[in-house]
N, C-alpha and C. Protein backbone atom coordinates (compact mmCIF):
# COMPACT_ATOMS: atom_id res chain seq x y z
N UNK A 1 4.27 24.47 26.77
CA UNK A 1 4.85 24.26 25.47
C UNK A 1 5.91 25.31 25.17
N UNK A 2 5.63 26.66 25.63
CA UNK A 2 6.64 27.79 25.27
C UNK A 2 7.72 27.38 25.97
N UNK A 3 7.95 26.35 27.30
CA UNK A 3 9.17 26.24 27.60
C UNK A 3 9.64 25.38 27.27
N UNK A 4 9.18 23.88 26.66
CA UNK A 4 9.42 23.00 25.77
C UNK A 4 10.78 23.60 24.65
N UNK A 5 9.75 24.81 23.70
CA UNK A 5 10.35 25.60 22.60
C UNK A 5 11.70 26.09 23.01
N UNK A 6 11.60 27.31 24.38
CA UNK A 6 12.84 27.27 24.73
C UNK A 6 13.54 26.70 24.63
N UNK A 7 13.46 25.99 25.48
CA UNK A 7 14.62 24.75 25.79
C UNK A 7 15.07 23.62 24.53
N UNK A 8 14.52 24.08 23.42
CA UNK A 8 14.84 23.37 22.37
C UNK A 8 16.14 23.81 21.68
N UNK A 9 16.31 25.29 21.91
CA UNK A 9 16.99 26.57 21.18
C UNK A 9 18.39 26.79 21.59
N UNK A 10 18.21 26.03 22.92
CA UNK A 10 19.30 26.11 23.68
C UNK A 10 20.78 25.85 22.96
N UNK A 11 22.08 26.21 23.12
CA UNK A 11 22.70 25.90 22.73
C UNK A 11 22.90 24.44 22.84
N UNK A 12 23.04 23.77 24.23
CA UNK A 12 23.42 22.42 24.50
C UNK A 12 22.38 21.27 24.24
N UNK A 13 21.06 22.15 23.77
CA UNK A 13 19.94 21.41 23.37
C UNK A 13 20.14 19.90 22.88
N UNK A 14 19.54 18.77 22.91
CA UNK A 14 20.12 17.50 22.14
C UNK A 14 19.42 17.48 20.64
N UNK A 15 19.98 16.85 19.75
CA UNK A 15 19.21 16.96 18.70
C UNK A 15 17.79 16.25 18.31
N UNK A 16 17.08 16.71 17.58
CA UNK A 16 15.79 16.72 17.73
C UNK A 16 15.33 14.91 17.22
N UNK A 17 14.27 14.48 17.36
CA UNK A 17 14.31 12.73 17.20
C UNK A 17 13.93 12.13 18.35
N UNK A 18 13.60 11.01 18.34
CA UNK A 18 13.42 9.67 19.36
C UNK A 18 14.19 8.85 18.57
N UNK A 19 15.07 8.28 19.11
CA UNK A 19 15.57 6.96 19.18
C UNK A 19 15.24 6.08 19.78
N UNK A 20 14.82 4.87 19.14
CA UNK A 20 14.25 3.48 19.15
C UNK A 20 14.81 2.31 19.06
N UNK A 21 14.97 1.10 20.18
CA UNK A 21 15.84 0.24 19.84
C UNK A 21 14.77 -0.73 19.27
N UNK A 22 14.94 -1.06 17.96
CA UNK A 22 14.17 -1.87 17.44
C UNK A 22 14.79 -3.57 17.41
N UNK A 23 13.97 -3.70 18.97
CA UNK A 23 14.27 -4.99 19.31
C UNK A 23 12.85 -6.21 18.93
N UNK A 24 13.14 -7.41 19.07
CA UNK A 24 12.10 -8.26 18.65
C UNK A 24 10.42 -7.83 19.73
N UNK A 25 10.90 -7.14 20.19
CA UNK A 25 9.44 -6.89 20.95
C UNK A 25 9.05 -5.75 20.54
N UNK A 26 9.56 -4.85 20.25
CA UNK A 26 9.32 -3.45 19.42
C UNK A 26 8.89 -4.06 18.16
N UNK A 27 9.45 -4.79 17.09
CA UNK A 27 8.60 -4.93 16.17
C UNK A 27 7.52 -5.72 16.02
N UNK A 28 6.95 -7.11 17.15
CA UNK A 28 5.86 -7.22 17.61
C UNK A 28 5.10 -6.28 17.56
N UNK A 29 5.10 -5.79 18.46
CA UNK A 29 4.57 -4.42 18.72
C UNK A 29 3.82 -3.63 17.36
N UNK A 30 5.15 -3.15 16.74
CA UNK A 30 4.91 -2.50 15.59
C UNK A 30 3.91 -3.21 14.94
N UNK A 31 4.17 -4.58 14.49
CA UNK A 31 3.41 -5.36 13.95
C UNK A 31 1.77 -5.65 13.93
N UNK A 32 1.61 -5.18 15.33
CA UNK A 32 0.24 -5.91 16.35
C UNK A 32 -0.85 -4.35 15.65
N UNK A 33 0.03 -3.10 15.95
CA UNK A 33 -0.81 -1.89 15.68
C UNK A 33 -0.87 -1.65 14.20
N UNK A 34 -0.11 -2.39 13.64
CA UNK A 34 -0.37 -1.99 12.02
C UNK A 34 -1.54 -2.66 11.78
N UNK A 35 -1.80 -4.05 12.69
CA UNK A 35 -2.96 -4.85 12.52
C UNK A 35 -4.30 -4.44 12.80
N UNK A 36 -3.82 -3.57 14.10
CA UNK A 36 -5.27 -3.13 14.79
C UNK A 36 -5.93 -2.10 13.58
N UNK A 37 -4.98 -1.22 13.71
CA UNK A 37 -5.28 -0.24 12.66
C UNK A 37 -5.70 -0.25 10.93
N UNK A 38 -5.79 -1.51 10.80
CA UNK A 38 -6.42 -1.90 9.43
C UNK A 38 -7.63 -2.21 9.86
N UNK A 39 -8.14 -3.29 10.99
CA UNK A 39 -9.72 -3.66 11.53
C UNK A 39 -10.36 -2.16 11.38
N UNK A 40 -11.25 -2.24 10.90
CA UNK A 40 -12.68 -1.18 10.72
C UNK A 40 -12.98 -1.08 12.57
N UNK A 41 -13.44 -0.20 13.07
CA UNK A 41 -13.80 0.26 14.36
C UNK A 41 -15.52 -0.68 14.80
N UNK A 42 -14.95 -1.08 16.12
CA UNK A 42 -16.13 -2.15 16.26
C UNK A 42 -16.78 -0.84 17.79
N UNK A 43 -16.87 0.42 17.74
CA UNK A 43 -17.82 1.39 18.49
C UNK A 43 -18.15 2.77 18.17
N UNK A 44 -19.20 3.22 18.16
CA UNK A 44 -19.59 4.43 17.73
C UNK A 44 -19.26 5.41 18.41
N UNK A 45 -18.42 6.55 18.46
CA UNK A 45 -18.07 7.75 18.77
C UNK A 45 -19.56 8.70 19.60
N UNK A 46 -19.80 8.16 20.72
CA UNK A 46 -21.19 8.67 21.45
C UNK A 46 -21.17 10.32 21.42
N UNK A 47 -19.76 10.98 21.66
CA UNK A 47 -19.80 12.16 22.29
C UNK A 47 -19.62 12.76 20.49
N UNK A 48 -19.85 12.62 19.75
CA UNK A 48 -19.80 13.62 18.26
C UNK A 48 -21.54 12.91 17.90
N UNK A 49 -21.99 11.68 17.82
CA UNK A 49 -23.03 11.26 17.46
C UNK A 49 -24.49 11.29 18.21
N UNK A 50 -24.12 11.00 19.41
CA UNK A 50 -25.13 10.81 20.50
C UNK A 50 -25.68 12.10 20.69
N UNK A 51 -26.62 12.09 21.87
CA UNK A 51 -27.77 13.78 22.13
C UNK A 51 -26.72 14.30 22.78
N UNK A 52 -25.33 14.16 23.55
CA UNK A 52 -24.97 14.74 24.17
C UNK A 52 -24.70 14.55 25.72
N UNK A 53 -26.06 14.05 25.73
CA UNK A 53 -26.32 13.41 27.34
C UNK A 53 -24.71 12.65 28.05
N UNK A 54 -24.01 11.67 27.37
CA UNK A 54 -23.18 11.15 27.84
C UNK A 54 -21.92 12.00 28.17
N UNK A 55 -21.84 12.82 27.62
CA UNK A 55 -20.48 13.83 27.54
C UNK A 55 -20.99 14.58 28.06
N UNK A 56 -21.96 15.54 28.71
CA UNK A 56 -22.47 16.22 29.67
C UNK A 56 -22.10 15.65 31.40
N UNK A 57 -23.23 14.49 31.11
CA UNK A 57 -23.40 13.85 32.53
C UNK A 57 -21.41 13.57 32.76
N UNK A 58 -21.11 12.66 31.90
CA UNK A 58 -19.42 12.47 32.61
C UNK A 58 -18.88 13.94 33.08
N UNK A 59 -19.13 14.90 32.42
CA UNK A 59 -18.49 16.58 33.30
C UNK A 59 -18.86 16.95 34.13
N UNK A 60 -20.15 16.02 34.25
CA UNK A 60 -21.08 16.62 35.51
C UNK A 60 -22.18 17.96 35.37
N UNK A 61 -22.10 17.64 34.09
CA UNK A 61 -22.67 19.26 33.49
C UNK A 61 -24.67 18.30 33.64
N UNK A 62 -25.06 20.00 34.05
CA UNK A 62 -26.48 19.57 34.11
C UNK A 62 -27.33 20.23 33.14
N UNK A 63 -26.70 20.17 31.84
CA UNK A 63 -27.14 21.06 30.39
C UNK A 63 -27.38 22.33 30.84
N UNK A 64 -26.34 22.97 31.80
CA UNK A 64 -26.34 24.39 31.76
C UNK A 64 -28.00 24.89 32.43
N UNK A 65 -29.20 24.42 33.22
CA UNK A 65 -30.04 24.43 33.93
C UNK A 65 -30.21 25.87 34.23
């Protein structure tokens, strides 16, 4: 990231932004995630709720034994 920053500072740096061609498939797009993102979540977050077990075992962790 610190060289990200650099290189931001630079004189010839480009200016800061994304540019987007907002073509008919880009606003599909846009469209589809404004949708998703209103539906309520159809799965429970295991690794904040659950014993742990699942987010252990995927690291390979053996609860620290």
């Amino acid at each position: 990231m610190a060289v990200v920053i650099a290189l931001s500072r630079r004189h010839d740096a480009p200016d800061p932004g994304v540019e987007v061609e907002e073509t008919e498939d880009f606003e599909r797009m846009e469209r589809d995630v404004h949708a998703a993102l209103r539906k309520p979540p159809t799965w429970e977050f295991k690794a904040r709720t659950g014993s742990g077990e699942l987010l252990h075992s995927a690291a390979g962790c053996d609860g620290c034994s």
